[in-house]
Protein backbone atom coordinates (compact mmCIF):
# COMPACT_ATOMS: atom_id res chain seq x y z
CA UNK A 1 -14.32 -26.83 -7.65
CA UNK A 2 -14.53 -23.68 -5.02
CA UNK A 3 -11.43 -20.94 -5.25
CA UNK A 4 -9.18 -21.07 -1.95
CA UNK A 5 -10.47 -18.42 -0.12
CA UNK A 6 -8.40 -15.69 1.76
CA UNK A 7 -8.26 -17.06 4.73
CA UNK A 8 -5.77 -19.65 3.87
CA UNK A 9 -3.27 -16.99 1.61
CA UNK A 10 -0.41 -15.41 3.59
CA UNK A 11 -0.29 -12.24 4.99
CA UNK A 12 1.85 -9.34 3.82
CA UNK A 13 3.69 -7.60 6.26
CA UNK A 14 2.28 -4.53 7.96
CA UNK A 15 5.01 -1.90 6.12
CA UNK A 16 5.57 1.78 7.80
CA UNK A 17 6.82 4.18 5.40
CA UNK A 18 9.68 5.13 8.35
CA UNK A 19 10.98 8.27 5.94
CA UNK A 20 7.47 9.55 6.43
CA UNK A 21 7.61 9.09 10.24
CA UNK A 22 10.71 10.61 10.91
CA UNK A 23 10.40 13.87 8.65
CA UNK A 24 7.01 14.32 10.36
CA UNK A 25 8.49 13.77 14.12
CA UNK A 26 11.73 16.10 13.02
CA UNK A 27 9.35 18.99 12.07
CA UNK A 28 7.44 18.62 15.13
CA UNK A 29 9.78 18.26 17.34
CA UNK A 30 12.18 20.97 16.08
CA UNK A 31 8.92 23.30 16.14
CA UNK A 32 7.65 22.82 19.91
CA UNK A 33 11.75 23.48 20.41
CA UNK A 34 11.38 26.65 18.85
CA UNK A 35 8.55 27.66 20.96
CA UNK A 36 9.60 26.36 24.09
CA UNK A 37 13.42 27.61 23.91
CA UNK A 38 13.82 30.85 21.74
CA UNK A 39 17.28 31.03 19.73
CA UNK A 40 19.67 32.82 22.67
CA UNK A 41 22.37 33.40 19.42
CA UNK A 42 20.23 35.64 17.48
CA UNK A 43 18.00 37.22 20.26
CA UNK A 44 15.80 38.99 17.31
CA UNK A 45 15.41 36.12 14.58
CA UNK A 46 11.83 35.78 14.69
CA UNK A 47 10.62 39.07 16.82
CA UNK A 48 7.27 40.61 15.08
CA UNK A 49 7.26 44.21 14.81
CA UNK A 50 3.36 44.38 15.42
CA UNK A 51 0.53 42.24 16.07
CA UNK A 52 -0.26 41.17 12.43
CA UNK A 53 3.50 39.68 11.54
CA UNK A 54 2.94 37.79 15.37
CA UNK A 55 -0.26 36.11 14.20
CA UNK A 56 1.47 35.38 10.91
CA UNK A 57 4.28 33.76 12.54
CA UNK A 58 2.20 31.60 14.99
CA UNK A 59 0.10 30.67 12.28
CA UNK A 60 3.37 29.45 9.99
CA UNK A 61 4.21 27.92 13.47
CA UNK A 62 0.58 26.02 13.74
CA UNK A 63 1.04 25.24 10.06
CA UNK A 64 4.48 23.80 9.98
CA UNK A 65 3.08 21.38 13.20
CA UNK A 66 0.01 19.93 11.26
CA UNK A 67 2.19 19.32 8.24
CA UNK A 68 4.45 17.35 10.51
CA UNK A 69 1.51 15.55 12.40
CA UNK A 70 0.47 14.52 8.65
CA UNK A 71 3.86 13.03 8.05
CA UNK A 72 3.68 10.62 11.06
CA UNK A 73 -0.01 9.67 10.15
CA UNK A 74 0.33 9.06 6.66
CA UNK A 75 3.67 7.19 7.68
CA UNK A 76 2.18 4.64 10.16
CA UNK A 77 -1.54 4.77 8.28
CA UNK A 78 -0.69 1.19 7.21
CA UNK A 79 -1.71 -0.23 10.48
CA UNK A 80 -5.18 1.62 10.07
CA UNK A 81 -5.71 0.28 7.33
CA UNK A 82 -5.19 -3.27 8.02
CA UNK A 83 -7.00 -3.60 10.90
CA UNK A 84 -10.06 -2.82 8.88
């Protein structure tokens, strides 16, 4: 007698780690709001004093993006993975 095959079983749900997603989104979001809309409060909060500190700061910027993009991705890298 043959084993059932797969075909047959049910399938799990797809599931989206949603936490993941949202942290991800929040950081992104809240960073291209930094860059497009400087804080009018605090005029000064995040002005470089020369060129290195302004590369360093862009570069925490870039950084603190690609973590968020990573979020979302490994959030929603369920679907990926099932389709293949």
């Amino acid at each position: 007698m043959m084993p059932e095959s797969d075909e047959n079983a049910p399938q799990k749900p797809i599931k989206i780690s949603w936490w993941k997603v949202a942290v991800g989104l929040l950081l992104v979001l809240v960073e291209i709001k930094n860059c497009l809309t400087p804080n009018r409060d605090i005029p000064d909060a995040l002005k470089a004093s020369n060129e290195t500190q302004q590369f360093v700061i862009y570069l925490v910027s870039c950084a603190i993006f690609v973590v968020g993009i990573g979020f979302i991705v490994a959030g929603i890298r369920a679907i990926w993975l099932k389709r293949s």
